[in-house]
Protein backbone atom coordinates (compact mmCIF):
# COMPACT_ATOMS: atom_id res chain seq x y z
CA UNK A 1 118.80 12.96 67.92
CA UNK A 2 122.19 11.03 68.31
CA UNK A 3 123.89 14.48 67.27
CA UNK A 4 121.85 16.00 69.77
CA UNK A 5 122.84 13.35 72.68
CA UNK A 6 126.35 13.62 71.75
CA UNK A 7 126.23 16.94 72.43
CA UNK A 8 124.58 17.06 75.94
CA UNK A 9 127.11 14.74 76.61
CA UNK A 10 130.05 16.91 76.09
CA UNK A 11 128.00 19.91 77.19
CA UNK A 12 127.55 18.25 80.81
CA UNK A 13 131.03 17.46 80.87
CA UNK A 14 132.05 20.79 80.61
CA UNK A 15 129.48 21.76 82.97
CA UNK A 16 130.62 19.80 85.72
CA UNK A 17 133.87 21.01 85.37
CA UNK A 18 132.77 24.73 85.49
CA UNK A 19 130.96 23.81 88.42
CA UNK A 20 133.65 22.74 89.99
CA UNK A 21 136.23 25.60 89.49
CA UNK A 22 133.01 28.03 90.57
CA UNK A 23 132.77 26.35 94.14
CA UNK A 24 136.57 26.31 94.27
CA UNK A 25 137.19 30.47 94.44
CA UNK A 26 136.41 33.55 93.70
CA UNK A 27 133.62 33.69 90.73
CA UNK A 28 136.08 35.93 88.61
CA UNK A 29 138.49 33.70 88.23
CA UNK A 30 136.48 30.98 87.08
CA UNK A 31 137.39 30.34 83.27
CA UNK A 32 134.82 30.73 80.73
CA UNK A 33 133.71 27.31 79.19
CA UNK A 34 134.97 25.68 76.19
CA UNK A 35 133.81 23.52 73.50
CA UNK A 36 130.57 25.07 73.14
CA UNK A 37 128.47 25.57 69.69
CA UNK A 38 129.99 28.36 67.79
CA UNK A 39 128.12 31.06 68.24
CA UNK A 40 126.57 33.15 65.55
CA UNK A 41 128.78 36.11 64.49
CA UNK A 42 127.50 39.47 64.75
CA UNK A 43 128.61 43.12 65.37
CA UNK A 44 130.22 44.16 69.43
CA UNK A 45 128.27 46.72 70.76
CA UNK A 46 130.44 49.54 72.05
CA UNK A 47 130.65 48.93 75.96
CA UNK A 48 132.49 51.91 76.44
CA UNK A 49 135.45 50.42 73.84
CA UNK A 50 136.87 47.97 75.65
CA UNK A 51 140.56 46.66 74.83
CA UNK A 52 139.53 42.88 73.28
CA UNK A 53 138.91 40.18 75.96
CA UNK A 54 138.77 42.63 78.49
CA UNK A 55 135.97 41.92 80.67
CA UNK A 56 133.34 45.01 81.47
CA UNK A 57 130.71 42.76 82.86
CA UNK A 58 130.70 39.91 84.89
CA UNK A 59 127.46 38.42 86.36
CA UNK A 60 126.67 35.96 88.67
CA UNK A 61 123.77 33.23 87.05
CA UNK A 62 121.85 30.99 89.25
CA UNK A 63 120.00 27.85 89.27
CA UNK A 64 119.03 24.91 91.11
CA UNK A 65 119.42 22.57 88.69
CA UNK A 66 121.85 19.55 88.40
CA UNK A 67 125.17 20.55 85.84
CA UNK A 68 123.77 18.40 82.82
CA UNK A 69 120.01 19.98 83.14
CA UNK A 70 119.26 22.00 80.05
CA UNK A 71 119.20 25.46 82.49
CA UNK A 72 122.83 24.91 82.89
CA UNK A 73 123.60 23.87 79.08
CA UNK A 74 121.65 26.83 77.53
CA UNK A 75 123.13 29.09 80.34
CA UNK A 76 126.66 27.77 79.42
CA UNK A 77 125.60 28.57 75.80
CA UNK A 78 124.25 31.98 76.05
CA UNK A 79 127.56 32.47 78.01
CA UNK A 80 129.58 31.42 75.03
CA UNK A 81 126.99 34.05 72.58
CA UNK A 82 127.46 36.80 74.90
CA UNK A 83 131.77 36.69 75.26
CA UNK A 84 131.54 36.19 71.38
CA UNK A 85 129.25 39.20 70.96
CA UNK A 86 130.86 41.56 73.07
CA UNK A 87 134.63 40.95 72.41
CA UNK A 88 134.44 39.28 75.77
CA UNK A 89 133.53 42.02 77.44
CA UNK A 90 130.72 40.07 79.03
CA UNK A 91 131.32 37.04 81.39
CA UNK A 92 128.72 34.67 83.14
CA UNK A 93 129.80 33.15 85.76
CA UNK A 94 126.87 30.23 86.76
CA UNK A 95 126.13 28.46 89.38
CA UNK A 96 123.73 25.51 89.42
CA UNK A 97 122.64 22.86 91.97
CA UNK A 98 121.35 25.76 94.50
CA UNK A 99 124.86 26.86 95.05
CA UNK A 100 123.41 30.41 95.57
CA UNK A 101 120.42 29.19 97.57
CA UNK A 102 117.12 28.07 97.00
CA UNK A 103 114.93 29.36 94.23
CA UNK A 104 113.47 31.86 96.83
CA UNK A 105 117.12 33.12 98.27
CA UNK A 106 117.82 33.46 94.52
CA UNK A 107 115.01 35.48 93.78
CA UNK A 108 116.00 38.02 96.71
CA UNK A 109 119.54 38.08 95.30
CA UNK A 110 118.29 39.48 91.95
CA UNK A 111 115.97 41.67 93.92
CA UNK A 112 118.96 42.95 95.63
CA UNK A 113 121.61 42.63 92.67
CA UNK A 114 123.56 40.34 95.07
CA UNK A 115 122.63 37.63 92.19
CA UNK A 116 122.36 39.01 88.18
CA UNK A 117 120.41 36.65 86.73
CA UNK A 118 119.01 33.58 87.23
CA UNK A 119 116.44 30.49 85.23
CA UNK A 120 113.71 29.62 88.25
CA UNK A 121 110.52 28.26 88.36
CA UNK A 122 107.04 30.16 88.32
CA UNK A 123 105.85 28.86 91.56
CA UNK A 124 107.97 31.54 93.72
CA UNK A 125 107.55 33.99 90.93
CA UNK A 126 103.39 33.73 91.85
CA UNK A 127 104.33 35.60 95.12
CA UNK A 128 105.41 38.69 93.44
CA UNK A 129 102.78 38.21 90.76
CA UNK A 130 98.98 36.82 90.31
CA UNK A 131 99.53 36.75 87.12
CA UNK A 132 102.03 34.19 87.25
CA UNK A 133 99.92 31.60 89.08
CA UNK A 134 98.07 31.00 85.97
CA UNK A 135 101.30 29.00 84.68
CA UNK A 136 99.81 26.28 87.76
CA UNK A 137 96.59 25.62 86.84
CA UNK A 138 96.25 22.06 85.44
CA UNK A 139 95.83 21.69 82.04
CA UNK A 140 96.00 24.79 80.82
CA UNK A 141 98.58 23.88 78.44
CA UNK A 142 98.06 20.94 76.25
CA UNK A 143 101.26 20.76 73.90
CA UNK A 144 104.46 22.34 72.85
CA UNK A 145 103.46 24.35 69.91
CA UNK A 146 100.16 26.02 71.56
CA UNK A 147 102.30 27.07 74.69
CA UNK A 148 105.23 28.68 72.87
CA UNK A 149 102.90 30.37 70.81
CA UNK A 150 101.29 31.74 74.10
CA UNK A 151 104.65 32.25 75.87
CA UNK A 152 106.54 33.98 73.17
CA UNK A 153 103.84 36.39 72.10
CA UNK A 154 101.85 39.06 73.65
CA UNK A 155 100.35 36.99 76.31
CA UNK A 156 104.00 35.94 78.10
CA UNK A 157 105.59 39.71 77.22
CA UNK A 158 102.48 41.17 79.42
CA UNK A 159 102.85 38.37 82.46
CA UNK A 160 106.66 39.65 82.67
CA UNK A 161 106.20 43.44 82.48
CA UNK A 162 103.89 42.45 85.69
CA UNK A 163 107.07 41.40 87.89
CA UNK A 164 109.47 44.64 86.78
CA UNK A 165 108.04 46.53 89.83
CA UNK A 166 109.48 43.57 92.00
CA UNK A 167 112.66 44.13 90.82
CA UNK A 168 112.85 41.69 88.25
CA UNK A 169 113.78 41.77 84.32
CA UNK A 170 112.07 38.97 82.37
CA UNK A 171 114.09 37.77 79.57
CA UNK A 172 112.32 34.70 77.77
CA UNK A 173 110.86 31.83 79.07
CA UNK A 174 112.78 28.46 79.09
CA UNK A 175 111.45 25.30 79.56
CA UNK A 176 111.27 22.61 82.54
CA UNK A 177 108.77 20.44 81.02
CA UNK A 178 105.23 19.13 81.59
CA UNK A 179 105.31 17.53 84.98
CA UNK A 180 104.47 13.94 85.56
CA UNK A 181 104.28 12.28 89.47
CA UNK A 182 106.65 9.81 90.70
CA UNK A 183 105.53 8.20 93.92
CA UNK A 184 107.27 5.07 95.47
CA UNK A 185 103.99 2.77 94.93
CA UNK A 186 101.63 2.88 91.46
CA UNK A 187 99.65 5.84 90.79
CA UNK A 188 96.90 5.54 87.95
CA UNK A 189 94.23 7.40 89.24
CA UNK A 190 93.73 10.74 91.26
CA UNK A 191 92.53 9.11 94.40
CA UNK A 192 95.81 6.69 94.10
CA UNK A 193 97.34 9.52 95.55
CA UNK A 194 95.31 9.55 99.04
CA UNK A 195 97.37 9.66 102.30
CA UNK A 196 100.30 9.70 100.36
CA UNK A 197 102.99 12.77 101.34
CA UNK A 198 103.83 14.57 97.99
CA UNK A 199 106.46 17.30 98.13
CA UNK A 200 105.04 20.54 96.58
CA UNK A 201 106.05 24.11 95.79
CA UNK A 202 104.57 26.42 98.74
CA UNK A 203 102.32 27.65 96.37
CA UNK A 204 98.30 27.75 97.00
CA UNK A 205 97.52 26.49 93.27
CA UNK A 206 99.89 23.11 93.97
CA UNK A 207 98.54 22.57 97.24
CA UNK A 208 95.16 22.74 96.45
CA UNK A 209 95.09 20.10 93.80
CA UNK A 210 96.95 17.58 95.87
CA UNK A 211 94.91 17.90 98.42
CA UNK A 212 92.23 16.99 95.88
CA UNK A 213 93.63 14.19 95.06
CA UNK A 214 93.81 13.31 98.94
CA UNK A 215 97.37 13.77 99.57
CA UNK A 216 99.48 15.69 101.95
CA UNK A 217 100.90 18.03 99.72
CA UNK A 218 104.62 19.32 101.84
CA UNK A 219 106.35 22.53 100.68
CA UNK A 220 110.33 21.48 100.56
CA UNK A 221 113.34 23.32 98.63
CA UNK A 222 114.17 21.18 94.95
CA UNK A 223 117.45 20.44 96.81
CA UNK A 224 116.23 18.18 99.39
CA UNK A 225 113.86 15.93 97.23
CA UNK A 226 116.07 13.28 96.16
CA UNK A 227 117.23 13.08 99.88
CA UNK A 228 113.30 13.11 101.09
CA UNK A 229 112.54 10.39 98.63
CA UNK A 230 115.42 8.32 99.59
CA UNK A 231 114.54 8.98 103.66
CA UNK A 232 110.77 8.36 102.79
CA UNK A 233 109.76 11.49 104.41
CA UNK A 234 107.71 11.88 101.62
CA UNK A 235 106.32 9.54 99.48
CA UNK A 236 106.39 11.18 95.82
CA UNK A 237 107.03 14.47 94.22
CA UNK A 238 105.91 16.15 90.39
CA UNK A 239 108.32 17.41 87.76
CA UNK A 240 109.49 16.74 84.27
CA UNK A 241 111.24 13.89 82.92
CA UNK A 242 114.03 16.09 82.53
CA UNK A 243 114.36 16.41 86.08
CA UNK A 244 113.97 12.90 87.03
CA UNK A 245 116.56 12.03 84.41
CA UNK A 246 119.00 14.66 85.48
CA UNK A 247 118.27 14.17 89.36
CA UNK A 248 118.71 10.48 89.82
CA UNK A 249 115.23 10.08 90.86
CA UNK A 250 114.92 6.66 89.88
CA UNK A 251 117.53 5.78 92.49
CA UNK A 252 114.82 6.56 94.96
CA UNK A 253 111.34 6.13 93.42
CA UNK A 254 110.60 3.48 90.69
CA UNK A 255 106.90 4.77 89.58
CA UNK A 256 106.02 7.22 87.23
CA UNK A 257 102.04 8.17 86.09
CA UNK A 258 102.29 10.54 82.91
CA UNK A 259 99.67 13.02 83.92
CA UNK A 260 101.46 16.64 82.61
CA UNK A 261 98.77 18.29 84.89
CA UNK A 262 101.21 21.25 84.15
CA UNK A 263 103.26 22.58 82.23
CA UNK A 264 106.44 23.47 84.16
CA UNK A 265 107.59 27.26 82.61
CA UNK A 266 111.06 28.38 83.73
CA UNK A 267 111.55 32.43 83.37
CA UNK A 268 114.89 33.33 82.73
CA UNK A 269 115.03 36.61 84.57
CA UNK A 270 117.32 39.48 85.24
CA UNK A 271 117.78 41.70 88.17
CA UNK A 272 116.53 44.78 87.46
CA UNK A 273 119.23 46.88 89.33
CA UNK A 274 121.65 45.11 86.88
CA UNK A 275 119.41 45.47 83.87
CA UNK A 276 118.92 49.03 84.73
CA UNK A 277 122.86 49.76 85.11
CA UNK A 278 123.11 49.08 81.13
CA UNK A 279 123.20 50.87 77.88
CA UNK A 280 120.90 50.34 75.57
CA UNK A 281 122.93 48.31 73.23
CA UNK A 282 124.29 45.83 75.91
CA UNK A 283 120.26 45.13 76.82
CA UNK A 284 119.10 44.89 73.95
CA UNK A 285 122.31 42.41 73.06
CA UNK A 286 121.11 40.38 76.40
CA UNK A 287 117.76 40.25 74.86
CA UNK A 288 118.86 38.43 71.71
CA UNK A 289 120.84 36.02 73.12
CA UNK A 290 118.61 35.19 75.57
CA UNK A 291 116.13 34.04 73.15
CA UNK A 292 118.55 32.46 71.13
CA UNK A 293 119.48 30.67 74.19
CA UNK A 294 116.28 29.90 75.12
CA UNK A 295 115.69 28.29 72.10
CA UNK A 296 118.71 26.26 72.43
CA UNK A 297 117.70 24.86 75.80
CA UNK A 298 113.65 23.95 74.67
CA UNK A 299 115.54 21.77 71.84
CA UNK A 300 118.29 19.90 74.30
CA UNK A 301 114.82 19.51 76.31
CA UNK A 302 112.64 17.84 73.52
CA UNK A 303 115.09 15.72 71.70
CA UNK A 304 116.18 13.99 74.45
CA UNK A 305 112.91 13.08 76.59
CA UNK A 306 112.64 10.29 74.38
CA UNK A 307 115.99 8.78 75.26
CA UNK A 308 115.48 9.61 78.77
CA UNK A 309 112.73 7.58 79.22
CA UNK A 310 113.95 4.88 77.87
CA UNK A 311 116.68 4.87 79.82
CA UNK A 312 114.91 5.25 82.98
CA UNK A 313 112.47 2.14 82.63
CA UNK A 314 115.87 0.28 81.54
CA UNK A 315 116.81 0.97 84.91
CA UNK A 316 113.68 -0.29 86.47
CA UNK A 317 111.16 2.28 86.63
CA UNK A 318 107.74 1.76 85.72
CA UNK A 319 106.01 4.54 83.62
CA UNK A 320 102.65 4.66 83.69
CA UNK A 321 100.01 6.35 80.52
CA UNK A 322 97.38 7.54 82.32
CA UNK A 323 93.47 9.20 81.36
CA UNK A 324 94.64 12.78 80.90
CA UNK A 325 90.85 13.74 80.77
CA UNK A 326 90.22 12.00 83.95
CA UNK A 327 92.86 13.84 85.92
CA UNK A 328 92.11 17.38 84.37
CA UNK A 329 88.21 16.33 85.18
CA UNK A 330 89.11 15.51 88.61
CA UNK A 331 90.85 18.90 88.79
CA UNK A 332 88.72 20.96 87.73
CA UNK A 333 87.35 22.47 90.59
CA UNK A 334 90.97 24.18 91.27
CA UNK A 335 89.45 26.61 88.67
CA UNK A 336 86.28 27.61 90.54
CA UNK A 337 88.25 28.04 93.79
CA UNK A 338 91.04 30.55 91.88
CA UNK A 339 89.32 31.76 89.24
CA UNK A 340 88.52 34.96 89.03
CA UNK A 341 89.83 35.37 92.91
CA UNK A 342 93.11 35.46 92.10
CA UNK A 343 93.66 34.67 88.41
CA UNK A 344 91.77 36.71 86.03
CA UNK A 345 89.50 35.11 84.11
CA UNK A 346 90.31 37.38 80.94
CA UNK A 347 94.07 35.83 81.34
CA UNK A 348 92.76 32.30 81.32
CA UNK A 349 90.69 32.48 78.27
CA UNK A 350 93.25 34.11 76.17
CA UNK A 351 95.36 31.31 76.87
CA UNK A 352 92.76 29.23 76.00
CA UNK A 353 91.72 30.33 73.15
CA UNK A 354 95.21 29.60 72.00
CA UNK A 355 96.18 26.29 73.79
CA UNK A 356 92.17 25.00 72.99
CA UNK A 357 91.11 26.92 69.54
CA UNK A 358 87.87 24.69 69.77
CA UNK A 359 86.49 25.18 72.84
């Protein structure tokens, strides 16, 4: 895990720094990133025999995610896999911490080709798709193994062929993590959370179970949390310790009740006008590394939660074990409201018969 932590380290420096030259000119001039895992060897595809080094393609990769967030790492390292693989004849050129816009502008981008790829989450992805608002109903998922297994087979591969006629490419899935609430005051139980204002995605699924719980669920952009937290314009928010960690958040809210009501899938996507502009070898080499690079970021994400949490109750926060069979009791009637009127009930038990083989 040290190895692992050393690594994040220097990977965030060098994120920060790409960051940096992207917001200071033109994308294309921004200089690949160093100092990054050597990447596996294997054959160039052809791209039309370009001279070595030459660049053929150069996309633009968004994210709202802080520089040191595993998006931005694994991005930065399927970067490094893809310039290897081609004879640098492929460039990424990313930009994190909503430079390109919210997860929503970034989603038109790809639809457009304005933006070439990009690592969201599956809230905004749910308005293209009703598939995809099965990823928000609380616990579905119960741990790591289970959900890969339903992510990375035939169940995840179907939920992305549903968004191609959007415009959009899905890749792999990448990881955000299961989501936990952080709220300015103690939160144990559901009804702890009544009156309280709780940003959420605009998404029916999130709404619903907030208001639940009794709170006043408010749709606002991941950008303007910490901000919203710090203003008290709301009172709490849910994500992953990741995010808390890489967002400051316990500059601004000192409670945390582990309920992982969800967990938080990110789909690393491609714009289909890009994706479509390609020869078959070049996809099918995006395809590879994107997995590999997926991979990548899922292990940055689970060997350092451990070390993150530490740090953030050294600096004051107070995390909170809570009855997971309470909440997802409490919860349950999210199910009967959106199930089978918008989610599929055939979808739901096939991912339960993976994530909960006994019923």
């Amino acid at each position: 895990m040290k190895k692992m932590t050393r690594l994040v380290s220097i990977l965030s420096t060098l994120a920060i720094l790409v960051s940096l030259a992207a917001c200071g000119g033109s994308s294309s001039s921004t200089p690949p990133p160093t100092g990054q895992p050597a990447a596996p060897s294997a054959s160039a595809p052809d791209a039309s025999s370009p001279a070595a080094g030459e660049v053929v393609y150069n996309w633009k990769v968004a994210h709202v995610a802080s520089p040191d967030n595993p998006y931005n790492l694994g991005l930065l390292y399927m970067a490094e896999l893809l310039k290897e693989r081609s004879n640098g004849a492929i460039q990424l050129d990313v930009f994190p911490s909503s430079q390109l816009g919210g997860e929503r502008d970034i989603l038109e981008g790809l639809q457009f080709g304005s933006i070439d790829m990009a690592v969201v989450s599956t809230a905004p992805v749910a308005n293209f798709s009703d598939s995809f608002y099965v990823f928000d109903l609380p616990y579905l998922f119960s741990d790591l193994d289970t959900t890969y297994e339903v992510l990375d087979g035939e169940i995840g591969a179907s939920l992305m062929s549903d968004i191609e006629k959007d415009g959009f490419i899905g890749l792999s899935y990448w990881q955000n993590g299961f989501f936990n609430i952080i709220t300015q005051n103690p939160v144990v139980h559901p009804t702890d959370l009544t009156n309280m204002k709780i940003r959420a995605f605009e998404n029916p699924i999130h709404q619903s179970y907030f208001k639940l719980c009794g709170a006043n669920p408010i749709p606002m952009a991941w950008g303007e949390v910490y901000t919203a937290l710090q203003n008290k314009t709301v009172d709490g928010c849910t994500t992953s310790f990741t995010f808390i960690y890489n967002t400051k958040l316990d500059e601004v809210a000192k409670h945390v009740a582990v309920t992982h009501q969800v967990y938080a899938v990110a789909p690393l996507l491609m714009s289909k006008i890009t994706w479509d502009s390609l020869p078959s070898d070049i996809q099918e080499l995006v395809m590879e590394c994107s997995i590999e690079a997926r991979d990548y970021e899922r292990e940055i994400c689970n060997s350092t939660e451990e070390d993150q949490i530490k740090e953030l109750r050294d600096n004051g926060m107070t995390i909170t074990e809570v009855d997971m069979d309470e909440w997802a009791e409490f919860m349950q009637p999210v199910y009967d409201e959106f199930v089978p009127s918008l989610i599929s009930q055939e979808l739901v038990d096939s991912i339960k018969a993976v994530t909960y083989p006994e019923g």
